[in-house]
PDB file of N, CA and C in Angstrom:
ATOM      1  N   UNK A   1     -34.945  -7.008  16.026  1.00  0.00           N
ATOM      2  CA  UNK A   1     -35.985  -7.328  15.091  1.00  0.00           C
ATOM      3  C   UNK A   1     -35.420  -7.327  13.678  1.00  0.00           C
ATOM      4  N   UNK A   2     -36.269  -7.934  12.948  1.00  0.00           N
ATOM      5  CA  UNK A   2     -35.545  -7.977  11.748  1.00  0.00           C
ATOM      6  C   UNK A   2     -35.573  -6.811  11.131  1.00  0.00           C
ATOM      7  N   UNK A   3     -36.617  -5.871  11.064  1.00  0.00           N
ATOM      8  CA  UNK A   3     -36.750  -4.496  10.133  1.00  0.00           C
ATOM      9  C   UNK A   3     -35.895  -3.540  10.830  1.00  0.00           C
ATOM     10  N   UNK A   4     -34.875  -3.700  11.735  1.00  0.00           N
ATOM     11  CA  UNK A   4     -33.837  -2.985  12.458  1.00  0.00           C
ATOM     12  C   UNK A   4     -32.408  -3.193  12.174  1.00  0.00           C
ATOM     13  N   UNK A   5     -32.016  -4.356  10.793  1.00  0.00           N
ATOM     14  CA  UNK A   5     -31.434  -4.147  10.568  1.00  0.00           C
ATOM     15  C   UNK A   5     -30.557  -3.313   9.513  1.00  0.00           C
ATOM     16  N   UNK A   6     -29.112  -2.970   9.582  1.00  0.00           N
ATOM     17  CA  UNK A   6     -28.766  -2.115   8.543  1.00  0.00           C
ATOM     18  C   UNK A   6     -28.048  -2.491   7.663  1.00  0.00           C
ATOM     19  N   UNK A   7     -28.769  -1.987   6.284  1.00  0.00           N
ATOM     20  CA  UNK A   7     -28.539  -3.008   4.745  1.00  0.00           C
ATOM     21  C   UNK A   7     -26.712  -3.261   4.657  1.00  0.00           C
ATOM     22  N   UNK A   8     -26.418  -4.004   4.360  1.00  0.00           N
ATOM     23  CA  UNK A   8     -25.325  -4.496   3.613  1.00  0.00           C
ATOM     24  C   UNK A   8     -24.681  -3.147   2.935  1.00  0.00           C
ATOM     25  N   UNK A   9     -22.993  -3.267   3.239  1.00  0.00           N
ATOM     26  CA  UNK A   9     -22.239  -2.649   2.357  1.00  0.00           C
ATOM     27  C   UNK A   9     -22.126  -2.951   1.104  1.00  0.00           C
ATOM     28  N   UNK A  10     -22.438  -1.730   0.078  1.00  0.00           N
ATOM     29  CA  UNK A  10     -22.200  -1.368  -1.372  1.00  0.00           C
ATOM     30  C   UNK A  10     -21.233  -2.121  -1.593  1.00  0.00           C
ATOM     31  N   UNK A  11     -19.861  -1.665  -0.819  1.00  0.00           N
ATOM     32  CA  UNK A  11     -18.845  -2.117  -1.823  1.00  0.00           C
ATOM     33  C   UNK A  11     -18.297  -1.021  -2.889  1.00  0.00           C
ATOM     34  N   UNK A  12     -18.934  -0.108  -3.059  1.00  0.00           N
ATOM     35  CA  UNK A  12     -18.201   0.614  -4.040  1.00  0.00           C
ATOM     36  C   UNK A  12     -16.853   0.782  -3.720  1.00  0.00           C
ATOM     37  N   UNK A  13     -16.129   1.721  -5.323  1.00  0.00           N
ATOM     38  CA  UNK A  13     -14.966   1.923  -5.116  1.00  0.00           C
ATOM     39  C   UNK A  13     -14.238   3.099  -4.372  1.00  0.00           C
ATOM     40  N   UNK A  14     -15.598   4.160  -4.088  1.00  0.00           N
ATOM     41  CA  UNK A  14     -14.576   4.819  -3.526  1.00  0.00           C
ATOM     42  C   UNK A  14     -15.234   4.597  -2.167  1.00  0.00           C
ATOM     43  N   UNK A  15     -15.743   3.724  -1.447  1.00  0.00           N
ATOM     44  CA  UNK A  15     -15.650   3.521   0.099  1.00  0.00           C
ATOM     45  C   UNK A  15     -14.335   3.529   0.535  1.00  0.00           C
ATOM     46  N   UNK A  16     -14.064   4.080   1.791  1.00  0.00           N
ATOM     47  CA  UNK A  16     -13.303   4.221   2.822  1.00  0.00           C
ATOM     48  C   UNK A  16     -12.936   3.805   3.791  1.00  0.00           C
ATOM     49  N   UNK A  17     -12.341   2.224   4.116  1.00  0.00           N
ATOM     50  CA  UNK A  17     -12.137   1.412   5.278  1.00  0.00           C
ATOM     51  C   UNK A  17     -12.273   2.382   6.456  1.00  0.00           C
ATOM     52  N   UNK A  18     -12.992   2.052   7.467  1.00  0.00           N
ATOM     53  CA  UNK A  18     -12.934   2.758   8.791  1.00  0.00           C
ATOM     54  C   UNK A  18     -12.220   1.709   9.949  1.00  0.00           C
ATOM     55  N   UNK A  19     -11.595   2.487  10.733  1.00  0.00           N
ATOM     56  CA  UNK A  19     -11.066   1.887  11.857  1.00  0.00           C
ATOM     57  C   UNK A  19      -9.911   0.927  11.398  1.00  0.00           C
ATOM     58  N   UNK A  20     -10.077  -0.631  11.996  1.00  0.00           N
ATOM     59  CA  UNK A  20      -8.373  -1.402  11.955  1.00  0.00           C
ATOM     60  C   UNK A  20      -8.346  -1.473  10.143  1.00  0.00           C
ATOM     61  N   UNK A  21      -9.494  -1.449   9.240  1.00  0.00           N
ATOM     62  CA  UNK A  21      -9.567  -1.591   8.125  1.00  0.00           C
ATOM     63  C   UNK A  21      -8.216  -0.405   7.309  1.00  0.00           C
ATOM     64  N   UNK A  22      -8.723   1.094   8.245  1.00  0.00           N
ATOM     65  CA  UNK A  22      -7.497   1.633   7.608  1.00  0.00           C
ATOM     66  C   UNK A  22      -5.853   1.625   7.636  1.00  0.00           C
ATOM     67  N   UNK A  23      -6.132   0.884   9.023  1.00  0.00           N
ATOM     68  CA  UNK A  23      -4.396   0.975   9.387  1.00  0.00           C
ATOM     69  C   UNK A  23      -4.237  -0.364   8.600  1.00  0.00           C
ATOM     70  N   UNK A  24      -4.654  -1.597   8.385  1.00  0.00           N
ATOM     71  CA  UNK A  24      -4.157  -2.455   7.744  1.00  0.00           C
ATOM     72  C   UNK A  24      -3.785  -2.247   5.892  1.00  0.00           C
ATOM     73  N   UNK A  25      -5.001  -1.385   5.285  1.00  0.00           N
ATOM     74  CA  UNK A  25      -4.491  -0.986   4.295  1.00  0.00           C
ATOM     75  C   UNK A  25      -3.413  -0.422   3.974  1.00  0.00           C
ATOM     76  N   UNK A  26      -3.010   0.625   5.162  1.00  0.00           N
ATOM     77  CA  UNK A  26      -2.248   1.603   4.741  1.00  0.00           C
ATOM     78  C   UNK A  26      -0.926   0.767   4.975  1.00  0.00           C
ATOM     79  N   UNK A  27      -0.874  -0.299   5.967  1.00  0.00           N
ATOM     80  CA  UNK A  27      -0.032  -1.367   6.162  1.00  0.00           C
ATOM     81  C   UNK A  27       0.664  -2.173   5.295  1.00  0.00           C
ATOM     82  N   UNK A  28      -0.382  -2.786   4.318  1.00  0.00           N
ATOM     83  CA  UNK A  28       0.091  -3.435   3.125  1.00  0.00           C
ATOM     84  C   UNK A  28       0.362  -2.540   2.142  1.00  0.00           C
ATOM     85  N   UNK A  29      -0.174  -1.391   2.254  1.00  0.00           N
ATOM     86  CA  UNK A  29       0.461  -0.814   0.785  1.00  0.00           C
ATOM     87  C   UNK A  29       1.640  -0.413   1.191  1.00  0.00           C
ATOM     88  N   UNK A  30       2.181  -0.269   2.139  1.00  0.00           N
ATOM     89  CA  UNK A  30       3.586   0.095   2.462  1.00  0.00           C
ATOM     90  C   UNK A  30       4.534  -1.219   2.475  1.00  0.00           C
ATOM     91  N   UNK A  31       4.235  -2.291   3.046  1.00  0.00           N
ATOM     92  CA  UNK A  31       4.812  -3.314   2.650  1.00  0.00           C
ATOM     93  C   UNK A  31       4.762  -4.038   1.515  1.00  0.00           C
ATOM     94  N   UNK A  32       3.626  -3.642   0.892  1.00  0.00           N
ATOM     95  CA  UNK A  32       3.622  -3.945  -0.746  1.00  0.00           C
ATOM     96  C   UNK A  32       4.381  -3.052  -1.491  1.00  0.00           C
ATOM     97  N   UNK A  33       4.641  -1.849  -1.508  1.00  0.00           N
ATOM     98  CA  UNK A  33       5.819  -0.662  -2.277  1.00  0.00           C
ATOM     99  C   UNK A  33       6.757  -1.522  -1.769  1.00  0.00           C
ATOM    100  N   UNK A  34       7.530  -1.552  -0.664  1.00  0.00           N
ATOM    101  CA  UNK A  34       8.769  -2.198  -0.071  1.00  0.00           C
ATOM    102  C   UNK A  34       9.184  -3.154  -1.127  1.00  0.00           C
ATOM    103  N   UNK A  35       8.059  -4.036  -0.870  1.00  0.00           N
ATOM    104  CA  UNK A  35       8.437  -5.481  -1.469  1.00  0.00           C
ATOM    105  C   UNK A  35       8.886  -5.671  -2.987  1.00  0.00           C
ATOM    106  N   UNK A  36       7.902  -5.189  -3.783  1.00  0.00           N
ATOM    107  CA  UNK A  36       7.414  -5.002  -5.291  1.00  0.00           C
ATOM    108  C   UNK A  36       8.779  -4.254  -5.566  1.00  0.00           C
ATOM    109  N   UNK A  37       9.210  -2.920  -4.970  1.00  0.00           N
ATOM    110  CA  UNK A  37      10.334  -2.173  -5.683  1.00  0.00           C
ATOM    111  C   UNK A  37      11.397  -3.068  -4.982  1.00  0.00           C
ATOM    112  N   UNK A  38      11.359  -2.801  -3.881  1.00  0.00           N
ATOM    113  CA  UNK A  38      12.630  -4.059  -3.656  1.00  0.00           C
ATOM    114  C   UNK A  38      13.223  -5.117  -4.203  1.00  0.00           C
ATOM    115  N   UNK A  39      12.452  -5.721  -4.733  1.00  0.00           N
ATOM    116  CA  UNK A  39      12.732  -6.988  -5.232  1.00  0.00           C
ATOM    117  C   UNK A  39      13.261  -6.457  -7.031  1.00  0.00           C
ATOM    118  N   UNK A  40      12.134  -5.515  -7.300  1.00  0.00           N
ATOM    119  CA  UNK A  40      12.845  -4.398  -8.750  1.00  0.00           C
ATOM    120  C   UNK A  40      14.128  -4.026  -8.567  1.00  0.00           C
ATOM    121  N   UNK A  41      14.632  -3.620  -7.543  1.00  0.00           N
ATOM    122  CA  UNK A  41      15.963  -3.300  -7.041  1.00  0.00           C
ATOM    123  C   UNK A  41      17.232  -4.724  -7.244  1.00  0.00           C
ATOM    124  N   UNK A  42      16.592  -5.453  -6.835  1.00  0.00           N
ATOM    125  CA  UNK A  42      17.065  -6.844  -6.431  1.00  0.00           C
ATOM    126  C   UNK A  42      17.126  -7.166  -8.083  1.00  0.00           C
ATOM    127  N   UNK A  43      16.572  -7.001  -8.693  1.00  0.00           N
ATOM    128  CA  UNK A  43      16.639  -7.725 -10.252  1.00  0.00           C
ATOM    129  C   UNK A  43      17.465  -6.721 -10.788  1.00  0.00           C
ATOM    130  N   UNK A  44      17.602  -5.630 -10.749  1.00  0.00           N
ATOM    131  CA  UNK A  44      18.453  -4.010 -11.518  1.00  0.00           C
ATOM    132  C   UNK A  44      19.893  -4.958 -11.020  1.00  0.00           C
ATOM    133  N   UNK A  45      20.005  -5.256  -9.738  1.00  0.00           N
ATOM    134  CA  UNK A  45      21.453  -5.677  -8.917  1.00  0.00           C
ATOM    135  C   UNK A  45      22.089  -6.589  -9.406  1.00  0.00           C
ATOM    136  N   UNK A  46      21.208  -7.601  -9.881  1.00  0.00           N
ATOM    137  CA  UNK A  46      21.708  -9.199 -10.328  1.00  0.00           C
ATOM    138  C   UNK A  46      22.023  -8.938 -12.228  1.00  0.00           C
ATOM    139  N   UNK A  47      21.452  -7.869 -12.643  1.00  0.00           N
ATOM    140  CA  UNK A  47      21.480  -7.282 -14.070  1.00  0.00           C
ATOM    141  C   UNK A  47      23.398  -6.434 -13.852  1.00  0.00           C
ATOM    142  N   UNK A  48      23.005  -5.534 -12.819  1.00  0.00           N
ATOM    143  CA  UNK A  48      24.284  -5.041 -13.199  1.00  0.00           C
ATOM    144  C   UNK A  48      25.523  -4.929 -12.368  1.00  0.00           C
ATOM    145  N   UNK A  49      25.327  -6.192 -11.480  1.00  0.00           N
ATOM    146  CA  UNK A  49      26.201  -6.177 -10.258  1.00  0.00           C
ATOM    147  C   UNK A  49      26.695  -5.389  -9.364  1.00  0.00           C
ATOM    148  N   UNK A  50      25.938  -4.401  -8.975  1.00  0.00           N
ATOM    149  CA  UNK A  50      25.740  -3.442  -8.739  1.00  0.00           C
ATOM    150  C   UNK A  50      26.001  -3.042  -6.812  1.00  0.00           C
ATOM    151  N   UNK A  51      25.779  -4.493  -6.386  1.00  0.00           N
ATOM    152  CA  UNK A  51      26.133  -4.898  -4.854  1.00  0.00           C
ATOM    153  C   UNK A  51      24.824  -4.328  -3.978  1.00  0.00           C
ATOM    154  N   UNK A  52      24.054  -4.283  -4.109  1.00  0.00           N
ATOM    155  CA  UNK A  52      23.254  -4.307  -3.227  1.00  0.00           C
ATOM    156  C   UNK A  52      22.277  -2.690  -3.259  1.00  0.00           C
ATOM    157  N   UNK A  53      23.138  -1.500  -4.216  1.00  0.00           N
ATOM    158  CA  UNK A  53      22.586  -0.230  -4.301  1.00  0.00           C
ATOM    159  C   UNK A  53      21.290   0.062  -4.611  1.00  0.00           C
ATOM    160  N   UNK A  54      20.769  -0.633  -5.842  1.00  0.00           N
ATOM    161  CA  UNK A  54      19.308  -0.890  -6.464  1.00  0.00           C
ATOM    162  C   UNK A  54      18.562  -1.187  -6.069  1.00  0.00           C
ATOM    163  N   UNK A  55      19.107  -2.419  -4.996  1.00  0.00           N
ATOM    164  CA  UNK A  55      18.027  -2.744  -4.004  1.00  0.00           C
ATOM    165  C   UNK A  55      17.369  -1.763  -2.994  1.00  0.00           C
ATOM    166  N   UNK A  56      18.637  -1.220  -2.438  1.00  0.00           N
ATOM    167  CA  UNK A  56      18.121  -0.225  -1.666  1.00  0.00           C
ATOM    168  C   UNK A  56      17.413   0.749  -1.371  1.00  0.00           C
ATOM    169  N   UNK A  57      17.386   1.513  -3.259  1.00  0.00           N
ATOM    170  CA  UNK A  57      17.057   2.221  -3.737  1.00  0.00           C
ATOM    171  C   UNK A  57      15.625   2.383  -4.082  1.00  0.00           C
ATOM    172  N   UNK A  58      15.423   0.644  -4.643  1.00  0.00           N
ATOM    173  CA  UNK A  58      13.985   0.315  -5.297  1.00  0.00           C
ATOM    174  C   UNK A  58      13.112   0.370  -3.428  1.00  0.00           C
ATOM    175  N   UNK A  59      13.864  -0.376  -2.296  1.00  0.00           N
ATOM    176  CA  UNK A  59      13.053  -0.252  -1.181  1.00  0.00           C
ATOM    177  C   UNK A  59      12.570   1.363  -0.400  1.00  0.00           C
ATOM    178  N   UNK A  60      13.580   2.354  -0.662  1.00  0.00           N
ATOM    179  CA  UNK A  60      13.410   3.629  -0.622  1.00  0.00           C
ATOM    180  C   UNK A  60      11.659   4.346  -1.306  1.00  0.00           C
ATOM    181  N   UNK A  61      12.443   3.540  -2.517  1.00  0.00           N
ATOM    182  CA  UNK A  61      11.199   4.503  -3.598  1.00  0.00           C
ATOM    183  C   UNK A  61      10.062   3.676  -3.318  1.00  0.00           C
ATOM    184  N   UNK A  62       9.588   2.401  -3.051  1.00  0.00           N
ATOM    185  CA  UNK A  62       8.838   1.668  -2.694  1.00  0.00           C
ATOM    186  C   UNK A  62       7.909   2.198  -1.232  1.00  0.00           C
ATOM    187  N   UNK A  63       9.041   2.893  -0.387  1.00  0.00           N
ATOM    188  CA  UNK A  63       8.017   3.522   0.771  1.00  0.00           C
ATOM    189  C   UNK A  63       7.747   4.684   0.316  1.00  0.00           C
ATOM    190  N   UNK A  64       8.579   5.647  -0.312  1.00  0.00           N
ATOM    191  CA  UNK A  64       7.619   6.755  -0.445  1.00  0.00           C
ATOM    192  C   UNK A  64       6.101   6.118  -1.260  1.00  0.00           C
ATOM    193  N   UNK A  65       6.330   5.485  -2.158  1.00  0.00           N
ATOM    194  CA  UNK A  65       5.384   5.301  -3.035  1.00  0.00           C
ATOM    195  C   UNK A  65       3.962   4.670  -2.635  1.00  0.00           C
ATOM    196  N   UNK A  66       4.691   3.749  -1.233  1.00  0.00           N
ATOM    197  CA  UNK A  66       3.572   3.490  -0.710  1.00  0.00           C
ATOM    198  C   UNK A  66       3.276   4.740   0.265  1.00  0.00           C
ATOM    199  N   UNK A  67       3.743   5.542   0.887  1.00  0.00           N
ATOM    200  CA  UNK A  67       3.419   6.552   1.715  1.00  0.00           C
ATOM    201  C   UNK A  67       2.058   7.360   0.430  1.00  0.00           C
ATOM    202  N   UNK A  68       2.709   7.908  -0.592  1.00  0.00           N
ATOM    203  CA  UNK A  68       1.878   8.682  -1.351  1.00  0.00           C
ATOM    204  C   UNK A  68       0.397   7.718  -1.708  1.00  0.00           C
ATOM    205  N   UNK A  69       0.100   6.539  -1.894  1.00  0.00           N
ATOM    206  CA  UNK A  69      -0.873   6.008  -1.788  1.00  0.00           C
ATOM    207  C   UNK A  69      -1.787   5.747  -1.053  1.00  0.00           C
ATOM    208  N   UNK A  70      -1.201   6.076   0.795  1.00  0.00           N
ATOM    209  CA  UNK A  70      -1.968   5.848   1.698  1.00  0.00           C
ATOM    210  C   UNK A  70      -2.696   7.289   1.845  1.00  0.00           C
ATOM    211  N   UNK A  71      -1.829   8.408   1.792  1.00  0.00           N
ATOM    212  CA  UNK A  71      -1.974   9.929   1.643  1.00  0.00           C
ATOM    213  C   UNK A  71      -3.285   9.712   0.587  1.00  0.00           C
ATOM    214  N   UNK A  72      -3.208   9.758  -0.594  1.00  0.00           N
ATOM    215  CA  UNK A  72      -3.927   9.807  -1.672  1.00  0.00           C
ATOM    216  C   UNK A  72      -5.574   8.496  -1.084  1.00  0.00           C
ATOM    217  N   UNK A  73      -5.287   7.574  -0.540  1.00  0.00           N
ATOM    218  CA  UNK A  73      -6.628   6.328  -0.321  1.00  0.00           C
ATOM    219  C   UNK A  73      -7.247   7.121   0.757  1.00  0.00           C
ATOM    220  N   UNK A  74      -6.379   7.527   2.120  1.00  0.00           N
ATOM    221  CA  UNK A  74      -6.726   7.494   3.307  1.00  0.00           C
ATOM    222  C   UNK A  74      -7.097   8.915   3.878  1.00  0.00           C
ATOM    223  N   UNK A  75      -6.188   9.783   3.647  1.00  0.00           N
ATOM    224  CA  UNK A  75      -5.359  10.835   3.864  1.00  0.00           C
ATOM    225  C   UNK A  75      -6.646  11.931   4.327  1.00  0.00           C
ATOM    226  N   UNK A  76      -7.567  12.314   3.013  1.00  0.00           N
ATOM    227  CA  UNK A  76      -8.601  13.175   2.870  1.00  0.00           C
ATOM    228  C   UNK A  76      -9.857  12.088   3.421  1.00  0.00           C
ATOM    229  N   UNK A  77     -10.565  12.454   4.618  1.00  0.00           N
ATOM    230  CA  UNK A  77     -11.626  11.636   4.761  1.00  0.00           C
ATOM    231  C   UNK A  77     -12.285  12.482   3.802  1.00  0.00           C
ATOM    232  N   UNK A  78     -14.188  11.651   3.957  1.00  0.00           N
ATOM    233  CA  UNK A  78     -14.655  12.044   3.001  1.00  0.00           C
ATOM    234  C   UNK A  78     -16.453  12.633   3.952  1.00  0.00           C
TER     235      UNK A  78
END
């Protein structure tokens, strides 16, 4: 019936993806740190010829960084 249904998501900001919503977030923000510092790495390398170290480095700090974001979005339900 129609008066059985349940209203539309807010949308606010601090909602909390449930289910495949969280593993995909926590997905891209880890492949988004990767990428973003990686490629920071990749530009430090081509700056100081450096062979490949910066890169490595920026992809390192890129997963923790995405690790600490999924911790910090996901981590504490609510």
């Amino acid at each position: 019936m129609a008066g059985d249904q349940k209203p539309p998501n807010t949308g606010g900001s601090d909602d909390v993806p449930s289910g495949a919503g969280q593993g995909w977030t926590a997905l891209s923000y880890l492949i988004g740190g990767m990428l973003v510092w990686g490629f920071i790495g990749w530009l430090v390398d081509q700056w100081l010829d450096s062979g490949g170290i910066a890169t490595g480095i920026g992809v390192v700090l890129g997963m923790a960084g995405g690790i600490v974001l999924v911790v910090r979005r996901l981590g504490t339900p609510t």
